[in-house]
N, C-alpha and C. Protein backbone atom coordinates (compact mmCIF):
# COMPACT_ATOMS: atom_id res chain seq x y z
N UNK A 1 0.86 -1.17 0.00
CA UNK A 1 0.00 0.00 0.00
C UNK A 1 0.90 1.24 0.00
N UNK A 2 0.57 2.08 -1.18
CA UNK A 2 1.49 3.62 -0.89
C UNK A 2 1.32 4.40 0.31
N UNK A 3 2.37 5.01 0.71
CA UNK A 3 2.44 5.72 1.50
C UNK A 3 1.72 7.16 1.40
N UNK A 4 1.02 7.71 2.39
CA UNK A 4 0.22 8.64 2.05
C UNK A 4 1.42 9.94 1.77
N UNK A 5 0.66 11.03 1.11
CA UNK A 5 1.36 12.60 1.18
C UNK A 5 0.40 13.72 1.46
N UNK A 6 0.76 14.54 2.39
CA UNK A 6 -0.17 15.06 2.63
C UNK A 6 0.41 16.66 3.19
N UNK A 7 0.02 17.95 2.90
CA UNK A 7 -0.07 19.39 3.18
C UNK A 7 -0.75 19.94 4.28
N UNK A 8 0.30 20.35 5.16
CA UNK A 8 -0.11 20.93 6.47
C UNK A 8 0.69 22.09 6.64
N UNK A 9 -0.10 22.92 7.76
CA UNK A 9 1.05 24.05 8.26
C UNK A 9 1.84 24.13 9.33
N UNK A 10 2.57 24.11 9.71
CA UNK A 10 3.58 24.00 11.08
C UNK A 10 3.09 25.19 12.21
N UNK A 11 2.65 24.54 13.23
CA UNK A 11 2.31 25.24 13.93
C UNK A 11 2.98 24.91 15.37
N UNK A 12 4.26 24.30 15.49
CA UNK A 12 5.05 24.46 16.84
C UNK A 12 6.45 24.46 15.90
N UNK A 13 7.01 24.39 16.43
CA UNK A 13 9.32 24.23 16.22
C UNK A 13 9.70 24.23 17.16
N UNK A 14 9.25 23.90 18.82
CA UNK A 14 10.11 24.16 19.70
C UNK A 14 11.12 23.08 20.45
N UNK A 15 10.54 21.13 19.73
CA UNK A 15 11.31 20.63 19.49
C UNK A 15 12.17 20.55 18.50
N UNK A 16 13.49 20.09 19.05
CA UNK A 16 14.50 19.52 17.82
C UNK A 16 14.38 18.14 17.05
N UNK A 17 14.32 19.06 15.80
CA UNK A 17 14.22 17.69 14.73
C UNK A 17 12.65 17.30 14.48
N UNK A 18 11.48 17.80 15.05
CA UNK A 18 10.30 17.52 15.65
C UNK A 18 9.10 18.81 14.69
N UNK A 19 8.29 18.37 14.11
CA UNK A 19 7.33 19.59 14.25
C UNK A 19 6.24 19.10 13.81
N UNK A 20 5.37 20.17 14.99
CA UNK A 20 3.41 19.86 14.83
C UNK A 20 3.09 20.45 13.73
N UNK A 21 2.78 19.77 13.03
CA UNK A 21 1.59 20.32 11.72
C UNK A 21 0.33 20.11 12.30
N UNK A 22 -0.49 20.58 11.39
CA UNK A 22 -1.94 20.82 11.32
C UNK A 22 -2.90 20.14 10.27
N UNK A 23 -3.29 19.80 9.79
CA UNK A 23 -3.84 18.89 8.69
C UNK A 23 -5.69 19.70 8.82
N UNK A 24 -5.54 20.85 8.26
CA UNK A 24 -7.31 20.99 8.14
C UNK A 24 -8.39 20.25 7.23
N UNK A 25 -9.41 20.25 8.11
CA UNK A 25 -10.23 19.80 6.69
C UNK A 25 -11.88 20.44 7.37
N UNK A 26 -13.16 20.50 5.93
CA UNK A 26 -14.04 20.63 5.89
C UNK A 26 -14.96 19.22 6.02
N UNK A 27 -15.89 18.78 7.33
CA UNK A 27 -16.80 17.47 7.99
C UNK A 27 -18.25 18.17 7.55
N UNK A 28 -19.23 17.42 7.12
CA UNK A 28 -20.09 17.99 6.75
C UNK A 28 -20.99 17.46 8.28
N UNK A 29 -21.86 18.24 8.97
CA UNK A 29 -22.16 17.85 10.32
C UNK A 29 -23.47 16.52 10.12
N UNK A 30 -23.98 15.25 10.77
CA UNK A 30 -24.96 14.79 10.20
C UNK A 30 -25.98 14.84 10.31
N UNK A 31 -26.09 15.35 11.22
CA UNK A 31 -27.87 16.27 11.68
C UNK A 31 -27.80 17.26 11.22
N UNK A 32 -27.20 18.40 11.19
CA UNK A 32 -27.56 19.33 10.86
C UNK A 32 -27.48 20.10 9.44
N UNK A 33 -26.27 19.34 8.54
CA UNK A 33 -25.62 19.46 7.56
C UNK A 33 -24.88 20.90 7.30
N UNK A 34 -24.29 21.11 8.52
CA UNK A 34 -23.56 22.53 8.14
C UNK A 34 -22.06 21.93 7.92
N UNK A 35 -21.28 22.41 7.41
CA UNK A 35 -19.68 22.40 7.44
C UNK A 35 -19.37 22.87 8.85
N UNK A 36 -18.43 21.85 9.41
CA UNK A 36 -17.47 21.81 10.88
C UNK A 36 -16.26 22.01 9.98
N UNK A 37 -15.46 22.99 10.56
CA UNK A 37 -13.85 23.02 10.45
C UNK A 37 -13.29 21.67 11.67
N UNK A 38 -12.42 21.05 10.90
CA UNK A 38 -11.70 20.18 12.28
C UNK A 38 -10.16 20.23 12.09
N UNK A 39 -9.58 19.47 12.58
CA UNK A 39 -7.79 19.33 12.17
C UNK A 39 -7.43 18.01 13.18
N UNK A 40 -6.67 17.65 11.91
CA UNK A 40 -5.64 16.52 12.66
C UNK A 40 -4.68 17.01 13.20
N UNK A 41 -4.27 16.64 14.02
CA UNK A 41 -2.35 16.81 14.16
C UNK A 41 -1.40 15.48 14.50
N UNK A 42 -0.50 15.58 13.53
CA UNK A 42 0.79 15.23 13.12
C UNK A 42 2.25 15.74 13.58
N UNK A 43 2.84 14.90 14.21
CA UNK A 43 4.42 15.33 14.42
C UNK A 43 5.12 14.57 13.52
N UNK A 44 6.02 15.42 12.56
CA UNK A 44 6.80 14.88 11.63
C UNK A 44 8.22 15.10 11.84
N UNK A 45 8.94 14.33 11.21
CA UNK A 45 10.26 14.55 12.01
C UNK A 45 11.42 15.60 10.59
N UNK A 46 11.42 16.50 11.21
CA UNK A 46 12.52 17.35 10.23
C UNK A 46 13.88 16.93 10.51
N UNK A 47 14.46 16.33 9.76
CA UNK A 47 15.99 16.34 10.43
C UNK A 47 16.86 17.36 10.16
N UNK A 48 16.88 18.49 9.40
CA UNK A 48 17.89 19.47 9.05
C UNK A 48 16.85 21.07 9.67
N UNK A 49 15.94 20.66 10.26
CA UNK A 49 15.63 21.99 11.15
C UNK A 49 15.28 23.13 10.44
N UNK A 50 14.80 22.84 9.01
CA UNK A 50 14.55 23.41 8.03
C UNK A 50 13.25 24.48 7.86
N UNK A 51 12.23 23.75 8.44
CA UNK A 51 10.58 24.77 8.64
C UNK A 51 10.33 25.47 9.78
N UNK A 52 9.83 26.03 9.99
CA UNK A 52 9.09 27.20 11.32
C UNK A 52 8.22 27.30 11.26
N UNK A 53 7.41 27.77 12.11
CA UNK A 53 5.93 28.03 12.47
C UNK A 53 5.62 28.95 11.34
N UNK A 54 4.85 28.50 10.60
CA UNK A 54 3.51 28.90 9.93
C UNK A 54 4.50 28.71 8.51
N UNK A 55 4.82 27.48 8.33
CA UNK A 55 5.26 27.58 7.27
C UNK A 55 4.56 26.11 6.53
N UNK A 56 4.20 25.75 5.41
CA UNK A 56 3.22 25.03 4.61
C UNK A 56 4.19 24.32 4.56
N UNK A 57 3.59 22.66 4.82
CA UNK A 57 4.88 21.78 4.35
C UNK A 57 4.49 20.94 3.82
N UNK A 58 4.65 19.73 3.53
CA UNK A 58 4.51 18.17 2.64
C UNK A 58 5.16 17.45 3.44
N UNK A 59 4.28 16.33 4.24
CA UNK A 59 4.89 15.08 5.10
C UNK A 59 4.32 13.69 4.37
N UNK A 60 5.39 12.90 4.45
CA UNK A 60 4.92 11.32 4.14
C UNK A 60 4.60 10.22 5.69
N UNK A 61 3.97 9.36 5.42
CA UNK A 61 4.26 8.38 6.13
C UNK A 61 5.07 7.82 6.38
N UNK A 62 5.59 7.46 8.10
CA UNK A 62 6.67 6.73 7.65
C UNK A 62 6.49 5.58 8.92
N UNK A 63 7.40 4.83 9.10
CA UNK A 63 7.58 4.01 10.12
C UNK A 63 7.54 4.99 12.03
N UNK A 64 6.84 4.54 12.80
CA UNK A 64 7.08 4.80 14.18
C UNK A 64 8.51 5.19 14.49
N UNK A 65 8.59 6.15 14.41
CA UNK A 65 10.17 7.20 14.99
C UNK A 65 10.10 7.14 16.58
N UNK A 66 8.75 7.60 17.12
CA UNK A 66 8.92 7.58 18.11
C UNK A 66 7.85 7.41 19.32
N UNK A 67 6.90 7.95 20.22
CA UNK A 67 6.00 7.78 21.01
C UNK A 67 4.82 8.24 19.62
N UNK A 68 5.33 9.96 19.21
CA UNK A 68 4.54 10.48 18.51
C UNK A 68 4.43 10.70 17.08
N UNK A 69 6.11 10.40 16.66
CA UNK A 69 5.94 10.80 14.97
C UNK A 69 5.81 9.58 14.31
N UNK A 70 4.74 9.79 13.66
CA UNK A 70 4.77 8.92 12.51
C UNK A 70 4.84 9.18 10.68
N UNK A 71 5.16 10.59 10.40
CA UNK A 71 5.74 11.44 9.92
C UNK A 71 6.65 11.38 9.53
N UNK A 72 7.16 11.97 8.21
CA UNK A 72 8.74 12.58 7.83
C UNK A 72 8.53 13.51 6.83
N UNK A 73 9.02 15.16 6.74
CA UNK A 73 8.76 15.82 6.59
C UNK A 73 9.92 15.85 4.99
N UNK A 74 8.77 15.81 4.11
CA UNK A 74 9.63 15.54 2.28
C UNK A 74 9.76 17.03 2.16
N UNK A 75 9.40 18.26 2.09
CA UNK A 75 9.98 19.86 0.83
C UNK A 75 8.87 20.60 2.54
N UNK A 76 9.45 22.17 2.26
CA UNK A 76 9.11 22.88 2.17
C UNK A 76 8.32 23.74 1.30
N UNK A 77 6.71 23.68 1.35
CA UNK A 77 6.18 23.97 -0.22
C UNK A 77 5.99 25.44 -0.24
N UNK A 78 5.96 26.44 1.14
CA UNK A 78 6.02 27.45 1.02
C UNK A 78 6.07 28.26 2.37
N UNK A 79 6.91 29.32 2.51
CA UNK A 79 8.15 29.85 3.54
C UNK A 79 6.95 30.46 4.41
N UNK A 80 6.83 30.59 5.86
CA UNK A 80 5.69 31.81 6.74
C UNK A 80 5.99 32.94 6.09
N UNK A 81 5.04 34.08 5.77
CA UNK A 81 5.27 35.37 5.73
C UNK A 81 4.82 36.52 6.65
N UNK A 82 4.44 35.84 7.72
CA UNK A 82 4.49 36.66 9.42
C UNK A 82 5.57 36.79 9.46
N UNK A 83 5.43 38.70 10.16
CA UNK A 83 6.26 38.94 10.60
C UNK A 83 6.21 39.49 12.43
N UNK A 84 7.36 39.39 13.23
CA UNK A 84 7.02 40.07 14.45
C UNK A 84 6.95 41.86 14.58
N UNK A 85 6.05 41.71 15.12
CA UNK A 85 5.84 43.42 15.01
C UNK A 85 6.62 44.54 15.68
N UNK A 86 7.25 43.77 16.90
CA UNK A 86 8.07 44.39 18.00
C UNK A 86 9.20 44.17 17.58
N UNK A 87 9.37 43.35 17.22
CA UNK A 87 11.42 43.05 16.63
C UNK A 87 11.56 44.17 15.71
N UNK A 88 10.28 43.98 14.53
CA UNK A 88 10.68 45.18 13.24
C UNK A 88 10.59 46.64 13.63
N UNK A 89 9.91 46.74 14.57
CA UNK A 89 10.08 48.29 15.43
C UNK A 89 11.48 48.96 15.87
N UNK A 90 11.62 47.30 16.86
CA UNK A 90 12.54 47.82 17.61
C UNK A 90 14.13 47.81 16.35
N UNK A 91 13.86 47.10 15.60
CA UNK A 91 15.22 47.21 14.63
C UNK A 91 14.85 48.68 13.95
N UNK A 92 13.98 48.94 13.67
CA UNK A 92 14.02 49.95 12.74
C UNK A 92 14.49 51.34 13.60
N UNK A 93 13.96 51.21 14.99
CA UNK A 93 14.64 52.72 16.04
C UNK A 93 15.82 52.29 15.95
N UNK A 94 16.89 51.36 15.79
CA UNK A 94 18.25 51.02 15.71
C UNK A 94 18.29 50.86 17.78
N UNK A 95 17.70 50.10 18.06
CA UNK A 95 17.84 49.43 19.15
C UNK A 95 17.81 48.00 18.85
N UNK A 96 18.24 47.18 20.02
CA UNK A 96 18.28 45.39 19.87
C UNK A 96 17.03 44.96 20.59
N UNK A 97 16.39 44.08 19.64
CA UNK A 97 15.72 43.95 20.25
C UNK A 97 15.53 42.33 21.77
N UNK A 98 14.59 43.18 22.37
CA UNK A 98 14.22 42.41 23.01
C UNK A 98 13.00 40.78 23.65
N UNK A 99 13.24 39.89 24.14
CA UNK A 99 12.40 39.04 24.19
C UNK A 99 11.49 39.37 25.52
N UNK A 100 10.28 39.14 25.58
CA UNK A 100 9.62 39.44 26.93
C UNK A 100 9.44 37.91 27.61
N UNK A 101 9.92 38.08 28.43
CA UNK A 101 9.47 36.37 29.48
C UNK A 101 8.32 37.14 30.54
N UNK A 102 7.97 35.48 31.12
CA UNK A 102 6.40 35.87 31.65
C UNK A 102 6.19 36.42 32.66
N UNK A 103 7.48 37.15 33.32
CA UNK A 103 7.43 37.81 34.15
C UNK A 103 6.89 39.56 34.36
N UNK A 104 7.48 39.80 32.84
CA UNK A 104 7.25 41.17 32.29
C UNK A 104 5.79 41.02 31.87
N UNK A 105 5.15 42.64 32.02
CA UNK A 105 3.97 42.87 31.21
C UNK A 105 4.60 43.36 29.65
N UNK A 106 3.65 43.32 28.94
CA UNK A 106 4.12 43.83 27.57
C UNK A 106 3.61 43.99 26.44
């Protein structure tokens, strides 16, 4: 049986080698027949640390890697184009910018 392929968006990176996609889709409801938004999620395994959050990717099936991936992450099909709003501020006054931890308000 082929291995599936399938288009999601990355919505964590904060493991290494590791990332949550998202898999959306349109459920038609059966009582009521409206469209439900739902989503799968998938951990696929990047090995060259290549995608970031909110970036569109292409994962295959693969063998059990680990508790959670069953994933392996084939191309990058297209780069995030978010940007942070406070970094580009603060670069543009020609200050460094800063990270806020949860101690700070901000």
């Amino acid at each position: 049986m082929p291995k599936r392929i399938v288009q999601g968006i990355v919505t964590s990176d904060k493991m290494s080698k590791t990332r949550r996609v998202e898999l959306a889709r349109l459920t038609k409801h059966p009582t009521y027949k409206k469209y439900v938004r739902s989503k799968t999620v998938c951990y696929a395994h990047d090995e060259n640390n290549e995608s970031s959050v909110g970036d569109r990717v292409e994962i295959i099936e693969s063998e059990p890697l680990s508790r959670l991936k069953r994933w392996r992450l084939v191309k990058v099909v297209s780069k995030s184009t978010e940007v942070d709003l406070a970094t580009l501020r603060a670069v543009r006054k020609g200050e460094t910018p800063t990270l806020a931890t949860d101690g700070e308000a901000g």
